[in-house]
C-alpha atoms as a PDB file:
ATOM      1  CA  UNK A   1     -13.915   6.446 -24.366  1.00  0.00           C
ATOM      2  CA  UNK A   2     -14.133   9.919 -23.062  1.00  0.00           C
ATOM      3  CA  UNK A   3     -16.661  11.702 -20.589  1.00  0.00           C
ATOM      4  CA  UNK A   4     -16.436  15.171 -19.567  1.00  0.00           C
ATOM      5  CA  UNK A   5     -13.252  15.519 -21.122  1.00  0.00           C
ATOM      6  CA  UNK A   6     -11.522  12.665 -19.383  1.00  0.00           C
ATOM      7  CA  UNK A   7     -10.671   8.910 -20.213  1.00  0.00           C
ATOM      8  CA  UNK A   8     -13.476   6.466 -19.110  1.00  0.00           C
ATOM      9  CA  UNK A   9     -13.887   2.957 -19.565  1.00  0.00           C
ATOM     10  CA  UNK A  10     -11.943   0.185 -21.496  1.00  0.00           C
ATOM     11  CA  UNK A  11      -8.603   2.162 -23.556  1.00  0.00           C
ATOM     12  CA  UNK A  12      -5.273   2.601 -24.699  1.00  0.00           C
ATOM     13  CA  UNK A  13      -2.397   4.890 -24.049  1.00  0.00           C
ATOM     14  CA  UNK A  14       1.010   5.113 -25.836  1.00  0.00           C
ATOM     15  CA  UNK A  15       3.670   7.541 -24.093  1.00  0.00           C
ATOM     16  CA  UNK A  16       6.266   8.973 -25.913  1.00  0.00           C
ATOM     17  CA  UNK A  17       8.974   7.139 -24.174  1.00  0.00           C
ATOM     18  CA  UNK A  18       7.803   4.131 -25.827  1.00  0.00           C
ATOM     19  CA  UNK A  19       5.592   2.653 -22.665  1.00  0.00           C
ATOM     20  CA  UNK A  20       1.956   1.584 -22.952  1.00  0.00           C
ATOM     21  CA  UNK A  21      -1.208   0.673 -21.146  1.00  0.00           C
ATOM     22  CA  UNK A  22      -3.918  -0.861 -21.573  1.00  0.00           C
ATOM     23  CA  UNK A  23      -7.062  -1.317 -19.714  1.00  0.00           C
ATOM     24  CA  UNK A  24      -9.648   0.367 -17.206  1.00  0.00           C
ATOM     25  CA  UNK A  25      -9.701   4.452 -16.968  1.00  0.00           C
ATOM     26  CA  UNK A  26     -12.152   6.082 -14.770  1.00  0.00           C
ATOM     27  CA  UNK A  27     -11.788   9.579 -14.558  1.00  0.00           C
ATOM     28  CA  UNK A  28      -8.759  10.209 -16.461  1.00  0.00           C
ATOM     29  CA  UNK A  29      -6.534   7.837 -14.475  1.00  0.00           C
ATOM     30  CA  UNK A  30      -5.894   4.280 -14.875  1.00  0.00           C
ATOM     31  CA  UNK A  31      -7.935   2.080 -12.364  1.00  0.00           C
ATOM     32  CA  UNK A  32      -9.496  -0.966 -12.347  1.00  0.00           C
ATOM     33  CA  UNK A  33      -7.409  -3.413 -14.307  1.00  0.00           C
ATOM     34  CA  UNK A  34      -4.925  -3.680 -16.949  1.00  0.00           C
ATOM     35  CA  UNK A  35      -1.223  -4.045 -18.704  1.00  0.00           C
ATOM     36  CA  UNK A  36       1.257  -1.318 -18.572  1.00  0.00           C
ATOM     37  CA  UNK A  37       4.544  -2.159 -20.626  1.00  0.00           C
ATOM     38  CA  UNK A  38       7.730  -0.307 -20.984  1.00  0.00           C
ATOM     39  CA  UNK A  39      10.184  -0.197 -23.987  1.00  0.00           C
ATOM     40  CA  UNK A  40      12.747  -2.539 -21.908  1.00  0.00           C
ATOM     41  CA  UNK A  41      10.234  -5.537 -21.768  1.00  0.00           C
ATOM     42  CA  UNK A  42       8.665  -4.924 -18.045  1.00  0.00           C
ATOM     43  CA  UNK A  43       4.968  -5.044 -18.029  1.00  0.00           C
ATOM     44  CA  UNK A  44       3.007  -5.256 -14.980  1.00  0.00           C
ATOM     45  CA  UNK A  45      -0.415  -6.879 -15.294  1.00  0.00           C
ATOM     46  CA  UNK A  46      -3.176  -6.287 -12.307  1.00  0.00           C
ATOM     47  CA  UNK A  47      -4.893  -3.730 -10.611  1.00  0.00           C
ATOM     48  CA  UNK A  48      -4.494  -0.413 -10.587  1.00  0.00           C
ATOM     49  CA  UNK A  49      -5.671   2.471  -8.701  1.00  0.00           C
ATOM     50  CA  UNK A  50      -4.852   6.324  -9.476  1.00  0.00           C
ATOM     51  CA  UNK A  51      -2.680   5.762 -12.075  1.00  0.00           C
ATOM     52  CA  UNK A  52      -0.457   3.000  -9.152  1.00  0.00           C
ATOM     53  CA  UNK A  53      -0.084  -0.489  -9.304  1.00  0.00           C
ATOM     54  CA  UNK A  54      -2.141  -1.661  -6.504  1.00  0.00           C
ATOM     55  CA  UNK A  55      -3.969  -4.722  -5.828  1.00  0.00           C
ATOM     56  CA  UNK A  56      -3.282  -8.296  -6.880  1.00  0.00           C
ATOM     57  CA  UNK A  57      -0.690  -8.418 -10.188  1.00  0.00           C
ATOM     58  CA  UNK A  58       2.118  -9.653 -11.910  1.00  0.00           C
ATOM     59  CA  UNK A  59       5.547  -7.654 -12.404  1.00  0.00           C
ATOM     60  CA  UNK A  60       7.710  -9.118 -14.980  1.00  0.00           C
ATOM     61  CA  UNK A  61      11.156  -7.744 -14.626  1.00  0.00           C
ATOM     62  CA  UNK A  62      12.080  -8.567 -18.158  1.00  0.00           C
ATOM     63  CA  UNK A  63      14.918 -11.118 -17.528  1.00  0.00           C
ATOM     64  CA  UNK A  64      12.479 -13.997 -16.856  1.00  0.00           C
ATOM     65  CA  UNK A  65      12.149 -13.146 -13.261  1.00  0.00           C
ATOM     66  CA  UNK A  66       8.646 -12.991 -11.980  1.00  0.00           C
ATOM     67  CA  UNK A  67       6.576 -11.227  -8.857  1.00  0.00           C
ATOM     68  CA  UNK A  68       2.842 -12.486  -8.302  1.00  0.00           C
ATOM     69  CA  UNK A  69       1.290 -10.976  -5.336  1.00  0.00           C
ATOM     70  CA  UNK A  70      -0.451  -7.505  -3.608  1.00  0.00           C
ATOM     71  CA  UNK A  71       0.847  -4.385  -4.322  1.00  0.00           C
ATOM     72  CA  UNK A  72       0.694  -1.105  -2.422  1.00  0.00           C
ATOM     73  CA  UNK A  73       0.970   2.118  -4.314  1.00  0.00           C
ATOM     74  CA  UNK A  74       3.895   1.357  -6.692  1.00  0.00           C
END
């Protein structure tokens, strides 16, 4: 969904290096929460604010290695 011009509200995004998000926009940046995958097999799942990873989330590193916990701007 747009408003003014700008994403807002529940969407998806697909870069053209293959990654992908989806979830919360306010204001043209991703915040609140949501999935961001790259092309490798990463995703991170959690919070985001300003278009970081920040707040409470999972980082999978793609080898079947896990991080659950906080994050502070990337």
């Amino acid at each position: 969904m747009f408003e003014y011009g700008l994403r807002n509200g529940l969407g998806k995004a697909t870069h053209s290096n293959g990654s992908n998000y989806t979830g919360e926009w306010r204001e043209g940046k991703m915040n609140g929460m949501g999935r961001y995958e790259w092309p490798d097999g990463k995703f991170y799942e959690g919070q985001f604010v300003n278009d970081k990873m920040h707040g409470k989330g999972v980082y999978n590193y793609g080898d079947g290695n896990l991080y659950k916990g906080e994050f502070q701007n990337d």
